[in-house]
C-alpha atoms as a PDB file:
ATOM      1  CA  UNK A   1     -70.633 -39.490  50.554  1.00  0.00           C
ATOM      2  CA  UNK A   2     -74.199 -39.772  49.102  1.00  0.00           C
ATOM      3  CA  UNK A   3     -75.093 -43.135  47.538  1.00  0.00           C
ATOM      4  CA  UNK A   4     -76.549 -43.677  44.239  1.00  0.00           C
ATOM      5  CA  UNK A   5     -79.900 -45.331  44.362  1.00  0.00           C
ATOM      6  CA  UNK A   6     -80.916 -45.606  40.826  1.00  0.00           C
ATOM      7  CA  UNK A   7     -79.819 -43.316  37.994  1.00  0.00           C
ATOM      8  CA  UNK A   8     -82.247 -41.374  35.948  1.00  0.00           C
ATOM      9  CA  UNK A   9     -81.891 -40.736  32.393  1.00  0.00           C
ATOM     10  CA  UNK A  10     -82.734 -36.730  31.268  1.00  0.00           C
ATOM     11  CA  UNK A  11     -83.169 -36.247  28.050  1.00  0.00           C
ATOM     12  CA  UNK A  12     -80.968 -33.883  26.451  1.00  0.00           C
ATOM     13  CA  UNK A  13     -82.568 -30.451  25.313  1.00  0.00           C
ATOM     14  CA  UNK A  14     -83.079 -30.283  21.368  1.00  0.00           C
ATOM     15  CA  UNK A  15     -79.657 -28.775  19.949  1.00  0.00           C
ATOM     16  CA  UNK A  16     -80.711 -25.645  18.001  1.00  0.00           C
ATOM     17  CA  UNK A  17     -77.337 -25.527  15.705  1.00  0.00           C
ATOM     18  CA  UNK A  18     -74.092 -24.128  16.774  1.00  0.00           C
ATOM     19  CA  UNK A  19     -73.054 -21.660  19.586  1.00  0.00           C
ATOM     20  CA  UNK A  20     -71.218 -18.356  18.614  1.00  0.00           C
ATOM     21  CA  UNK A  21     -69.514 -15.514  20.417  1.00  0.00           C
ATOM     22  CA  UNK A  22     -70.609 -12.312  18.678  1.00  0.00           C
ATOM     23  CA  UNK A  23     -68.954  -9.201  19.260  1.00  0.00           C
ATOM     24  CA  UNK A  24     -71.522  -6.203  19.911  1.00  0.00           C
ATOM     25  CA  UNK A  25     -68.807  -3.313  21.216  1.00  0.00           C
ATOM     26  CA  UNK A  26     -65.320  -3.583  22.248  1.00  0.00           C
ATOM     27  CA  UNK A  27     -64.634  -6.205  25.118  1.00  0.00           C
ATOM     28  CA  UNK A  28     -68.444  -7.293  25.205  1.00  0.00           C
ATOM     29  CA  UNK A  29     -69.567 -10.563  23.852  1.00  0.00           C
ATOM     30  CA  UNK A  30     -72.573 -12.835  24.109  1.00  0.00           C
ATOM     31  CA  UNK A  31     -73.266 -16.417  23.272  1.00  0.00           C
ATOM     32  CA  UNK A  32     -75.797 -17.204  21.010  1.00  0.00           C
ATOM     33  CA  UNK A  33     -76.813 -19.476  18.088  1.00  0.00           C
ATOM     34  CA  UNK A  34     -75.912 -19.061  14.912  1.00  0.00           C
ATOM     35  CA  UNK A  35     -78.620 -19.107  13.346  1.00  0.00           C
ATOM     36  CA  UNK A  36     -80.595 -16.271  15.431  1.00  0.00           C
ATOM     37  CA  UNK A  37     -77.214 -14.020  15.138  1.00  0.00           C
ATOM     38  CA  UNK A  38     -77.634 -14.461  11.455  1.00  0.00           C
ATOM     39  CA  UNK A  39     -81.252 -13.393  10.991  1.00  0.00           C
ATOM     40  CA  UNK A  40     -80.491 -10.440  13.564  1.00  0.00           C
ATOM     41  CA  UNK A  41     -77.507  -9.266  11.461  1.00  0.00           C
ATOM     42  CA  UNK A  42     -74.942  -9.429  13.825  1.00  0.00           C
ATOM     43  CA  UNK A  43     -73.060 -11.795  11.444  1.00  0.00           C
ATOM     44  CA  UNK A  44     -72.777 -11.975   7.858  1.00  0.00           C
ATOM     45  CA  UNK A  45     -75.279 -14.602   5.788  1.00  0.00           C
ATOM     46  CA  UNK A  46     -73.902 -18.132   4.831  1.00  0.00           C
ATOM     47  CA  UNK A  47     -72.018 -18.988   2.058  1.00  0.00           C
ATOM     48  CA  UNK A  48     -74.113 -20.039  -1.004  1.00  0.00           C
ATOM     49  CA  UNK A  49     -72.255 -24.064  -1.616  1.00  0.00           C
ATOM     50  CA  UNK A  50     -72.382 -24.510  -5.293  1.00  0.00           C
ATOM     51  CA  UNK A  51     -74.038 -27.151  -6.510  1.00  0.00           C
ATOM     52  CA  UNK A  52     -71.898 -29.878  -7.905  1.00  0.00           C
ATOM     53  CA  UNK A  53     -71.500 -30.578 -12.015  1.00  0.00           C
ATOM     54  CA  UNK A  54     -71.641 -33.730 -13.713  1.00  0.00           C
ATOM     55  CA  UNK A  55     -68.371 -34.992 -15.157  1.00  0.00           C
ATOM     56  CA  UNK A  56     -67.232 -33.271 -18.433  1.00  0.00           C
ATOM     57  CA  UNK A  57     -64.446 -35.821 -19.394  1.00  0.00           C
ATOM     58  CA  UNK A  58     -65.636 -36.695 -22.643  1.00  0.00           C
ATOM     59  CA  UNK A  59     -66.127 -40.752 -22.945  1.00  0.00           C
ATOM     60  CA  UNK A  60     -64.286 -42.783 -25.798  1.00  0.00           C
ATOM     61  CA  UNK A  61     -65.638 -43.035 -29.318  1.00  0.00           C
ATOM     62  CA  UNK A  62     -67.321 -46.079 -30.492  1.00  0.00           C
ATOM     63  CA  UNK A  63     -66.945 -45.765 -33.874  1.00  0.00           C
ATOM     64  CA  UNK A  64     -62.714 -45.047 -33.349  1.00  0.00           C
ATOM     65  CA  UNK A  65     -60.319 -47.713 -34.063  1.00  0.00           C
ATOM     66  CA  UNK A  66     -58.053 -48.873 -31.137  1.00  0.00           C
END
């Protein structure tokens, strides 16, 4: 059984987003990020968030007798 001198540290690889399967004909897929499967097309673009609104709910009169 080897013996562990010293450990070394690697430094993980940059993470370039998430990993997809992508379907490219029946019973073939390949890996790949999404990201680069989006700008090739092979899925569909992101969905737009919408942005979020400030509260309507109308505040209490000053003027209006309790």
């Amino acid at each position: 059984m080897p013996v562990v001198q010293s450990r070394v540290t690697i430094p993980n690889a940059p993470r370039k987003g998430k990993l997809v399967r992508v379907l490219l004909k029946p019973g073939v897929y390949i890996q790949m990020y999404e990201a680069e499967a989006r700008a090739r097309g092979l899925l569909p673009p992101a969905e737009k968030k919408r942005p979020l609104v400030a509260n309507k709910k109308r505040g209490v009169a000053d003027n209006k007798a309790a």
